[in-house]
Protein backbone atom coordinates (compact mmCIF):
# COMPACT_ATOMS: atom_id res chain seq x y z
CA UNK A 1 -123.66 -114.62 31.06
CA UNK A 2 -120.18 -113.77 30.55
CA UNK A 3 -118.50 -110.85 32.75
CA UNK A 4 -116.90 -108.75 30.61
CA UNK A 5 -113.43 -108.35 30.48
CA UNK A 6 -112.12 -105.26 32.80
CA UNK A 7 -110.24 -102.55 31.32
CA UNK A 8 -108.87 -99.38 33.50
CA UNK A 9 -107.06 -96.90 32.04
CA UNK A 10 -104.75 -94.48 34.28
CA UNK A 11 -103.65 -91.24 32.67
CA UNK A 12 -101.10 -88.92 34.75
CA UNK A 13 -99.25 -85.98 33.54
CA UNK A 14 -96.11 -85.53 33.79
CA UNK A 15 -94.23 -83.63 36.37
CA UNK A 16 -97.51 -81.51 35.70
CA UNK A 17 -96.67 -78.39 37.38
CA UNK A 18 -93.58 -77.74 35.73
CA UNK A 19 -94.95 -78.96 32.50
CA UNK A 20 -97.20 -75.85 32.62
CA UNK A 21 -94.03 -73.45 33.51
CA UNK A 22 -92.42 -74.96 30.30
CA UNK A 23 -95.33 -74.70 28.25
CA UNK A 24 -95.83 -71.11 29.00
CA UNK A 25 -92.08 -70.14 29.14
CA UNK A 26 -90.21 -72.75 26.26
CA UNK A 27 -87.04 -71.09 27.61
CA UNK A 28 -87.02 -73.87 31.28
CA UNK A 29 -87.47 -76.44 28.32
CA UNK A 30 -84.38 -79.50 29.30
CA UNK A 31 -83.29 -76.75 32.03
CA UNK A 32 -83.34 -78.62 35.75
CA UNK A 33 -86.33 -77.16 37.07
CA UNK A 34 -87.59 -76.88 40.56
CA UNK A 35 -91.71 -76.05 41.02
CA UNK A 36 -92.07 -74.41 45.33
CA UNK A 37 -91.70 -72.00 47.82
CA UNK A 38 -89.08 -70.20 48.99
CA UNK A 39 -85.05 -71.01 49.25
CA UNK A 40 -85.56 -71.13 52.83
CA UNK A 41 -88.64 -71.95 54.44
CA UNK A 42 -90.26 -74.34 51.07
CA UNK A 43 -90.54 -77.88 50.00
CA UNK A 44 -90.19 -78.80 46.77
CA UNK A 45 -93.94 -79.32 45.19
CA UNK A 46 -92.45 -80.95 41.97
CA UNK A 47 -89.29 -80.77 39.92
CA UNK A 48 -88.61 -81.54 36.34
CA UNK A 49 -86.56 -84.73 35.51
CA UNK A 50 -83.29 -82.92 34.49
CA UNK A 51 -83.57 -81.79 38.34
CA UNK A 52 -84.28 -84.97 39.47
CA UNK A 53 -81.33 -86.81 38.10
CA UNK A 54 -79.01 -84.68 40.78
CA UNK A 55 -81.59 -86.06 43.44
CA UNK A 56 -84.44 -83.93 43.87
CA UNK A 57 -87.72 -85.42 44.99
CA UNK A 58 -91.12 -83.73 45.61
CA UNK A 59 -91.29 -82.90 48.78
CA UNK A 60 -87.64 -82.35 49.66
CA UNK A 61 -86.84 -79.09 51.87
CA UNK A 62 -85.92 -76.49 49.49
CA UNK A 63 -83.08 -75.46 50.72
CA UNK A 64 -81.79 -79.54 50.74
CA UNK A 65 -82.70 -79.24 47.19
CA UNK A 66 -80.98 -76.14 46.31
CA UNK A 67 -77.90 -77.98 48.00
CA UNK A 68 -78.55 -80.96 45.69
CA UNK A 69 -78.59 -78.80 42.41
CA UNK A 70 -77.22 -75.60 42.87
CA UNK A 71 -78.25 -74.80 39.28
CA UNK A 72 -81.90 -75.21 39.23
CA UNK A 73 -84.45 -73.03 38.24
CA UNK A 74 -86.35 -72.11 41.07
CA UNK A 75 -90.50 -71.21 39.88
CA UNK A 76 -92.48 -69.98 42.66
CA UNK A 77 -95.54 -71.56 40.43
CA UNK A 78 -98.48 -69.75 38.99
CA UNK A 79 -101.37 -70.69 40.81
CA UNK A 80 -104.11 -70.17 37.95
CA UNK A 81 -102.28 -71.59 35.40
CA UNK A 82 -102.25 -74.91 37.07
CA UNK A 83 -105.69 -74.83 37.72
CA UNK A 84 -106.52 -73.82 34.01
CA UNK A 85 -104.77 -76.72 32.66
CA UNK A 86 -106.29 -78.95 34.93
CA UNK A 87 -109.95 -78.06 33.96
CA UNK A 88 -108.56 -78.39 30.24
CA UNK A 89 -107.71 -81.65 30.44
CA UNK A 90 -110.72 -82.63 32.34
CA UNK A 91 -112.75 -81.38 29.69
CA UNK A 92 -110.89 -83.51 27.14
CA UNK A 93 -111.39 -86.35 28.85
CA UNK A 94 -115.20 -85.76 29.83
CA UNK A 95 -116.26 -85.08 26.03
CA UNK A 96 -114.92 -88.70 25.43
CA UNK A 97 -114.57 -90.87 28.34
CA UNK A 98 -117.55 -93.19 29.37
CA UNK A 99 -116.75 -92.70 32.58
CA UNK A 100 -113.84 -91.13 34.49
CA UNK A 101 -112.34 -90.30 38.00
CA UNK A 102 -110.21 -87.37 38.63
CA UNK A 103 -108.45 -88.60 41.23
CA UNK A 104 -106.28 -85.50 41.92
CA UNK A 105 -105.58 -82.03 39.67
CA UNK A 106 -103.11 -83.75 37.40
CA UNK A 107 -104.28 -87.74 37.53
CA UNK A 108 -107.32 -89.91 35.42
CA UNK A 109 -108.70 -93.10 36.14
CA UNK A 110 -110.98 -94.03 32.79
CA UNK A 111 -113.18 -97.66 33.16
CA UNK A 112 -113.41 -98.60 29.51
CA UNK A 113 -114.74 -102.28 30.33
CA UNK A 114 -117.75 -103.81 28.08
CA UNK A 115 -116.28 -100.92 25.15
CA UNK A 116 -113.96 -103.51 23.38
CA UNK A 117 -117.37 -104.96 21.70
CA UNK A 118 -116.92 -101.10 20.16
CA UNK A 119 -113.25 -100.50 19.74
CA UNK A 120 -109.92 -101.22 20.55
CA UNK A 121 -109.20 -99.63 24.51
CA UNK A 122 -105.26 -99.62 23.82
CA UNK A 123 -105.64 -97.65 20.63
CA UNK A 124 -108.22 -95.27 22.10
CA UNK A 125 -106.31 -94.61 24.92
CA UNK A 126 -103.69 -93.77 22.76
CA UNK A 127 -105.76 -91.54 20.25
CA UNK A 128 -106.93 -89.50 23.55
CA UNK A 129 -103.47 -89.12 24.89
CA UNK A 130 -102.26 -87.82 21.58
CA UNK A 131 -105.34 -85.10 21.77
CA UNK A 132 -104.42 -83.91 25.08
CA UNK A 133 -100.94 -83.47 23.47
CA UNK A 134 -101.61 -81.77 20.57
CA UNK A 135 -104.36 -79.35 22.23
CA UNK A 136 -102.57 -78.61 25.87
CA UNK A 137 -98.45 -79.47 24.73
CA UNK A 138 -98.44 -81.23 28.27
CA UNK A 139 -96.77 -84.63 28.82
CA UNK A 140 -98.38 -87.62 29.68
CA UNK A 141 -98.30 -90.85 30.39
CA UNK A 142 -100.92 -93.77 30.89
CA UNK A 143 -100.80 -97.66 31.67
CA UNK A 144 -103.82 -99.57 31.06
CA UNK A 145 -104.50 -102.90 32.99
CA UNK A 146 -107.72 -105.06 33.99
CA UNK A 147 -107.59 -102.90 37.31
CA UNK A 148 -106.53 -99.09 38.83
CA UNK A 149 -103.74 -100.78 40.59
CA UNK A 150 -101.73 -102.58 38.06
CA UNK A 151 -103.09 -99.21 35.49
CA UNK A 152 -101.56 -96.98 37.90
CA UNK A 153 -98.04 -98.62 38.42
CA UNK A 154 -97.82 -99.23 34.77
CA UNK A 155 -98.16 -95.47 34.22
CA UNK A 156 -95.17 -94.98 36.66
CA UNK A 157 -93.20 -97.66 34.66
CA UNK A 158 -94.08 -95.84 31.25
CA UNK A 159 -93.05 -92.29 32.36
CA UNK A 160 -91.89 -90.10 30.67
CA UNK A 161 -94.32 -89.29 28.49
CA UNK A 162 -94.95 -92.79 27.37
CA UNK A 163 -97.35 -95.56 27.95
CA UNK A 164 -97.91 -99.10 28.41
CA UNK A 165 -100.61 -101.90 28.22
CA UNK A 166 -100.67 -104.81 30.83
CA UNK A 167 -102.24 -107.32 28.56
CA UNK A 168 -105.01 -109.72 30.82
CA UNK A 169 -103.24 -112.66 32.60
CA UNK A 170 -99.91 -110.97 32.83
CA UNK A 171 -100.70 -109.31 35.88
CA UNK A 172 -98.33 -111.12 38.17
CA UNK A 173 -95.65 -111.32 35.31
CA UNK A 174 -95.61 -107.55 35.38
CA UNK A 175 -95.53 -106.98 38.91
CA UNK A 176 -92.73 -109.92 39.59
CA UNK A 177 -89.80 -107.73 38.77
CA UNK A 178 -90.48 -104.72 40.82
CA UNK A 179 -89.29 -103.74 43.95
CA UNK A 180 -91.96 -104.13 46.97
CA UNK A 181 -92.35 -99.90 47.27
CA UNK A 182 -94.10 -100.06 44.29
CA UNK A 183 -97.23 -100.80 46.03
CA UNK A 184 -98.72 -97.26 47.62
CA UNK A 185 -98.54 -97.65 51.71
CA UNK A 186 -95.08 -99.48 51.65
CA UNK A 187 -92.71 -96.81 53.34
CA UNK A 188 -89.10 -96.38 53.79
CA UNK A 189 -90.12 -98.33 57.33
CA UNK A 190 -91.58 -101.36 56.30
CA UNK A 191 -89.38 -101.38 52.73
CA UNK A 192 -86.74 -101.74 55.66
CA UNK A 193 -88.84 -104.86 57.32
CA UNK A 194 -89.85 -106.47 54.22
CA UNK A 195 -85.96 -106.29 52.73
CA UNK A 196 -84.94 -107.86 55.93
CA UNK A 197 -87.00 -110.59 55.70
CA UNK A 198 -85.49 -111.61 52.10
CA UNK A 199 -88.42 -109.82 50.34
CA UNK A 200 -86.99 -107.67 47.44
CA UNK A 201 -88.99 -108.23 44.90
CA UNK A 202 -92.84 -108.44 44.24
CA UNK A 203 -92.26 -111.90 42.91
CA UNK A 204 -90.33 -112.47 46.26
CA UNK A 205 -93.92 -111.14 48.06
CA UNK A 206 -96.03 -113.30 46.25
CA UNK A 207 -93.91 -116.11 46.86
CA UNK A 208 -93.81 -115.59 50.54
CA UNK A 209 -96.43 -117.59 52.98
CA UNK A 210 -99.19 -116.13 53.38
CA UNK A 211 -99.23 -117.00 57.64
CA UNK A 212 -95.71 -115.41 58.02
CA UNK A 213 -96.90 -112.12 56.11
CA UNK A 214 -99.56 -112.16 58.49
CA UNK A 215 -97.59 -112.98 61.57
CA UNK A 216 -94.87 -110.25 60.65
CA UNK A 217 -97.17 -107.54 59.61
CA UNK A 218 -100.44 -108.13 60.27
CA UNK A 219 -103.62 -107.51 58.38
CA UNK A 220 -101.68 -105.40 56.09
CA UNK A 221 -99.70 -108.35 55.09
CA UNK A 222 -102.66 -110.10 53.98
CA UNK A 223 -103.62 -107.14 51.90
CA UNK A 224 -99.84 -106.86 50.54
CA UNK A 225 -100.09 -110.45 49.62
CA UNK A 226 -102.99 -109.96 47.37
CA UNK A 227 -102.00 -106.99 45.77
CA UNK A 228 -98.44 -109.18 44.58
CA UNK A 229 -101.17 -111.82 43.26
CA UNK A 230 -102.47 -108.83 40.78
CA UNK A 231 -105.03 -108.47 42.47
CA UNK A 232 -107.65 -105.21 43.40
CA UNK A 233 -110.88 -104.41 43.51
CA UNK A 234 -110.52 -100.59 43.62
CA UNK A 235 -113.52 -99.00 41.36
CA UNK A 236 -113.53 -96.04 38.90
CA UNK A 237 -115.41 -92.98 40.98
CA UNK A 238 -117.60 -91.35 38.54
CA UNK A 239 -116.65 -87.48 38.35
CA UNK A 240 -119.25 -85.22 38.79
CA UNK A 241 -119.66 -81.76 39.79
CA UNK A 242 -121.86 -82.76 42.80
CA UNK A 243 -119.19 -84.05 44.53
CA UNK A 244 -118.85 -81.36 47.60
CA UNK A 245 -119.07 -80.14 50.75
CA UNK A 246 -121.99 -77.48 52.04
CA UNK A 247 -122.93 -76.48 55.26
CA UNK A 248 -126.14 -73.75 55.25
CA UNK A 249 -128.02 -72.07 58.70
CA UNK A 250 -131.81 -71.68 58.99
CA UNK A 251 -132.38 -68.52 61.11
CA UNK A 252 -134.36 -69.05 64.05
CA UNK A 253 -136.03 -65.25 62.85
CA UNK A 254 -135.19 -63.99 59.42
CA UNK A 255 -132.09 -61.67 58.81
CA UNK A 256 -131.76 -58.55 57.86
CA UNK A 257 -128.36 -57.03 59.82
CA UNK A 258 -126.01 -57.75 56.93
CA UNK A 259 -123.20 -57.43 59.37
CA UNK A 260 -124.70 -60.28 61.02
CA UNK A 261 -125.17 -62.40 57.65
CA UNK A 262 -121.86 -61.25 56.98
CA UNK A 263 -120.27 -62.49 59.98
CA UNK A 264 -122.81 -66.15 59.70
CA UNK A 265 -121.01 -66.61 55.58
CA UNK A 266 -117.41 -66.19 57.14
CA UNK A 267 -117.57 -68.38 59.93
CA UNK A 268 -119.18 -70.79 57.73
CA UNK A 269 -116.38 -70.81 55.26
CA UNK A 270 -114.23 -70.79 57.60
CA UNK A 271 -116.03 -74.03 58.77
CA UNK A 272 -115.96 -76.09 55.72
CA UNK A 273 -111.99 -74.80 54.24
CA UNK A 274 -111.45 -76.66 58.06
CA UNK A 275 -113.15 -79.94 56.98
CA UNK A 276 -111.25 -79.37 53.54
CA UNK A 277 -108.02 -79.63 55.29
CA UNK A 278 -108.84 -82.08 56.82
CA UNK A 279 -109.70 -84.31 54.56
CA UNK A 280 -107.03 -83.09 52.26
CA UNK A 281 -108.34 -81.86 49.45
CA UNK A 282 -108.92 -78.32 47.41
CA UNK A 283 -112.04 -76.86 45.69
CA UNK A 284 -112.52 -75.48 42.64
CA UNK A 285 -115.61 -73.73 42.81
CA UNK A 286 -117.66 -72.11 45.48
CA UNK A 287 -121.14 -71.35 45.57
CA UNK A 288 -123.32 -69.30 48.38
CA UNK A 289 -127.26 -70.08 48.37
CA UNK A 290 -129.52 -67.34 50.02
CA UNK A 291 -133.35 -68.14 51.03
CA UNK A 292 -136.08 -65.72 51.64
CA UNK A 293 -139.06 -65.81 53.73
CA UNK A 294 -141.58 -66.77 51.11
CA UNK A 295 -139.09 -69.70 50.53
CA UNK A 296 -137.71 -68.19 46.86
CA UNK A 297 -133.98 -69.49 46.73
CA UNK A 298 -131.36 -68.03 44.77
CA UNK A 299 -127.90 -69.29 44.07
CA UNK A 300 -124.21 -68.30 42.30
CA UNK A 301 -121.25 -70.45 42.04
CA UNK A 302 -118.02 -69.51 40.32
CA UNK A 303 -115.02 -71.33 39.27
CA UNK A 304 -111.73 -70.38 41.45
CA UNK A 305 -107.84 -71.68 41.43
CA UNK A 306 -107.71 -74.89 43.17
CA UNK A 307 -107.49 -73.91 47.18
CA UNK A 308 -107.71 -75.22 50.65
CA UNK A 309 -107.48 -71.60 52.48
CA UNK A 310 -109.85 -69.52 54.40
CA UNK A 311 -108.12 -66.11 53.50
CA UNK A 312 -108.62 -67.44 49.74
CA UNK A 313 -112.26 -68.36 49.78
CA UNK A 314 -114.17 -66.44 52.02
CA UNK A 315 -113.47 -62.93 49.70
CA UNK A 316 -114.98 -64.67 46.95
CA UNK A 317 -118.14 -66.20 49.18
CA UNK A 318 -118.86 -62.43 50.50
CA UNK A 319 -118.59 -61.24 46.86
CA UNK A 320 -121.48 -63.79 45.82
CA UNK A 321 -123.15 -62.75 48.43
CA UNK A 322 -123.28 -59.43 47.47
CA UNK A 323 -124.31 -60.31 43.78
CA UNK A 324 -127.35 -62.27 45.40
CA UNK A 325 -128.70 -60.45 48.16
CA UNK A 326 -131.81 -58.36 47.36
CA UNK A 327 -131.82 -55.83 50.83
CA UNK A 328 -135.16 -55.24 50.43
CA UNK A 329 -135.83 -58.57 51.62
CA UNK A 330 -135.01 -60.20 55.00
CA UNK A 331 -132.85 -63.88 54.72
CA UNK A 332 -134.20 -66.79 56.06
CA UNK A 333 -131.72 -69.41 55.17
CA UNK A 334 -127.79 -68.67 54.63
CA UNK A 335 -125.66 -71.69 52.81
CA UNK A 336 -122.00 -72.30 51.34
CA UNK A 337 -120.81 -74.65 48.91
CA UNK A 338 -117.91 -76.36 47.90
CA UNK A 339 -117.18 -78.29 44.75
CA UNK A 340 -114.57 -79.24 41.88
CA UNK A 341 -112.97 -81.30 44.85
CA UNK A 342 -109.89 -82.61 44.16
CA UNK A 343 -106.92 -84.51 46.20
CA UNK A 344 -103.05 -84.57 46.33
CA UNK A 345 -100.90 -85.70 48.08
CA UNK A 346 -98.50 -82.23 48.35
CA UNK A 347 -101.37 -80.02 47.70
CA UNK A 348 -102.00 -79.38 51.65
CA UNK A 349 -99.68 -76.53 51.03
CA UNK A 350 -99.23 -76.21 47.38
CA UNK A 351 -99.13 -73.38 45.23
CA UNK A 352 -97.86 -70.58 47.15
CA UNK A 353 -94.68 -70.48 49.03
CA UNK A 354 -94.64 -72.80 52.11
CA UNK A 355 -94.06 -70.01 55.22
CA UNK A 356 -95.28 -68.54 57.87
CA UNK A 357 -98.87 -68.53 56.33
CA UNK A 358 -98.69 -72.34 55.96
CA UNK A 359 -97.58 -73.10 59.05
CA UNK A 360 -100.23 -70.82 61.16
CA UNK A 361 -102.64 -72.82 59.19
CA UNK A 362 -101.38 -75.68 60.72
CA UNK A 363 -101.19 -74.61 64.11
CA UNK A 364 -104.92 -73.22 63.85
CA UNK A 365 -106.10 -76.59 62.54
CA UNK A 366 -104.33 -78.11 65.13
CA UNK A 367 -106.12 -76.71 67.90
CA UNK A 368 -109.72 -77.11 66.17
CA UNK A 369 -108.88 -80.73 66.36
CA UNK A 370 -107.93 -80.80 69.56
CA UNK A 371 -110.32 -78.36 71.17
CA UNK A 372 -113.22 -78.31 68.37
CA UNK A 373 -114.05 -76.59 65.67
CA UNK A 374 -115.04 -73.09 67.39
CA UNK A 375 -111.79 -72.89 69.59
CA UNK A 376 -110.34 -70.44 67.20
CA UNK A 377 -112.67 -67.99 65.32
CA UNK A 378 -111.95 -64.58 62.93
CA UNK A 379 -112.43 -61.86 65.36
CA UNK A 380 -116.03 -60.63 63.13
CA UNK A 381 -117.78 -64.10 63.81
CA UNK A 382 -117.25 -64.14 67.81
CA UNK A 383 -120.90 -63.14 68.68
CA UNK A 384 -120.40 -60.32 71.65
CA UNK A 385 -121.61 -61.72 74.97
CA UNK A 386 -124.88 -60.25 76.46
């Protein structure tokens, strides 16, 4: 039996954040346009490409990029919008796609291997970018490939707004031109090594022993190595709303102090917007879960704009909570949820201007992971000592 032939589609839209500004304002249409926080204390979460051409680059210090192009349009971004968009496009994709990964708010991995026996995957692509055109009036681009990586540099190659199919076997003939920072992990540092060692090119990688990439870099030369072969073994992730993080309490005797329940739902959010930090991603919905004695369990999620933040999600969990809990009843079992995760690189501190909330954030998170989780607390969890 025959493997089938491998076919990964990689959809990402364009400069997506200020996409949505344009879409919703037409007037920032070909204007340079710069997505962050503030002039002073921000980084730049993305730009538009009229803004890059002076220099701009997500991530940039605001006030460097200001400096850069003095003319920009600065958008402080609108939080819901984003989110909105997002879940559009994900729906899009989900009525059609066999299977899909959403690998962050704005970016698509689709595995359309085994469908050629149905239709052609270059053309379908193509009909499904057109219909997330035509219904959102976002950019984007895709690259399609036998696997994510190739898929996902061809996308960069296409952009903007265009798209481009790495036909099977022409892998390495792709790759050969390209600089060696195409490949995701290759920093300004080792761009610096690998340029010094006569390796400009991925074609100059490939062509490079495989014992001296080893010897001068290590293990991550070996994986380097392969990657300027074409190849990666990388999977599709299928998306599914299940994908989340929970945490829920069992009372040792069941609850009825709602201060107390109260005060068990915050420090519990508070507990799992840490391990979303940490592991860098946001949530789109939240859920609370309440359990009474004779074991009856009720449950309420809602959808929320894409966030990371205690102050953001623990008003929402208590309002849940409130919908749910019948007082007549004691609790015996208290439990939060987290799903709609999603990852990006910038969105650590995305959406909202990058300040003094940000960076006490960081400084709280800091000392949880040096100290433990319960080193810092909100004043109404601390439990007064008998």
């Amino acid at each position: 039996m025959t493997t089938p032939q491998r076919y990964i589609a990689h959809l990402d839209l364009d400069s997506f954040f200020v996409s949505v500004e344009v879409v919703n304002n037409p007037f920032l249409k070909g204007q340079a346009v710069i997505v962050g926080g503030s002039k002073d204390r921000g980084v730049v979460t993305t730009c538009s490409y009229e803004a890059r051409k002076f220099g701009v680059r997500s991530a940039m210090p605001m006030r460097k990029a200001m400096q850069l192009c003095p003319h920009a349009i600065l958008v402080q971004g609108t939080r819901g919008e984003y989110s909105r968009f997002s879940r559009w496009v994900t729906d899009i994709i989900a009525a059609k796609a066999p299977l899909f990964e959403k690998a962050s708010i704005d970016e698509f991995y689709i595995d359309l291997t085994g469908m050629d026996k149905y239709f052609d995957p270059f053309r379908w692509t193509i009909d499904l970018r057109n219909e997330i055109i035509d219904q959102t009036k976002l950019p984007i681009s895709f690259g399609l490939a036998t696997n994510k990586m190739i898929a996902k540099i061809a996308t960069d190659e296409a952009k903007p707004n265009g798209y481009l199919f790495v036909q099977p076997g022409m892998e390495k003939e792709f790759l050969a031109p390209l600089p060696v920072n195409k490949f995701s992990g290759v920093g300004d540092s080792l761009h610096q090594r690998l340029n010094a060692m006569g390796i400009i090119t991925i074609k100059d990688l490939s062509e490079t022993p495989l014992p001296i990439l080893e010897k001068q870099i290590g293990k991550y030369g070996v994986d380097l190595w392969k990657k300027s072969q074409g190849i990666h073994d990388g999977i599709v992730q299928p998306y599914h709303e299940a994908k989340s993080i929970s945490t829920e309490h069992t009372f040792e005797t069941n609850q009825t102090d709602e201060n107390f329940l109260l005060s068990e739902l915050v420090r519990m959010t508070e507990k799992i917007a840490f391990d979303l930090r940490r592991d860098q991603k946001l949530a789109g919905c939240i859920a609370v879960k309440i359990r009474y004695p004779d074991f009856e369990t009720t449950s309420k999620q809602i959808s929320i704009d894409y966030t990371m933040r205690d102050d953001e999600l623990i008003p929402v969990a208590i309002g849940l909570f409130h919908q749910l809990y019948d007082k007549r009843q004691p609790i015996r079992l208290l439990g939060i949820r987290l799903s709609e995760l999603t990852s990006h690189v910038l969105q650590g501190s995305l959406f909202a201007n990058i300040g003094k909330k940000d960076e006490l954030y960081k400084a709280i998170d800091d000392v949880k992971n040096k100290f433990g989780k319960t080193a810092l607390q909100k004043a109404r969890t601390v439990k007064p000592k008998k």
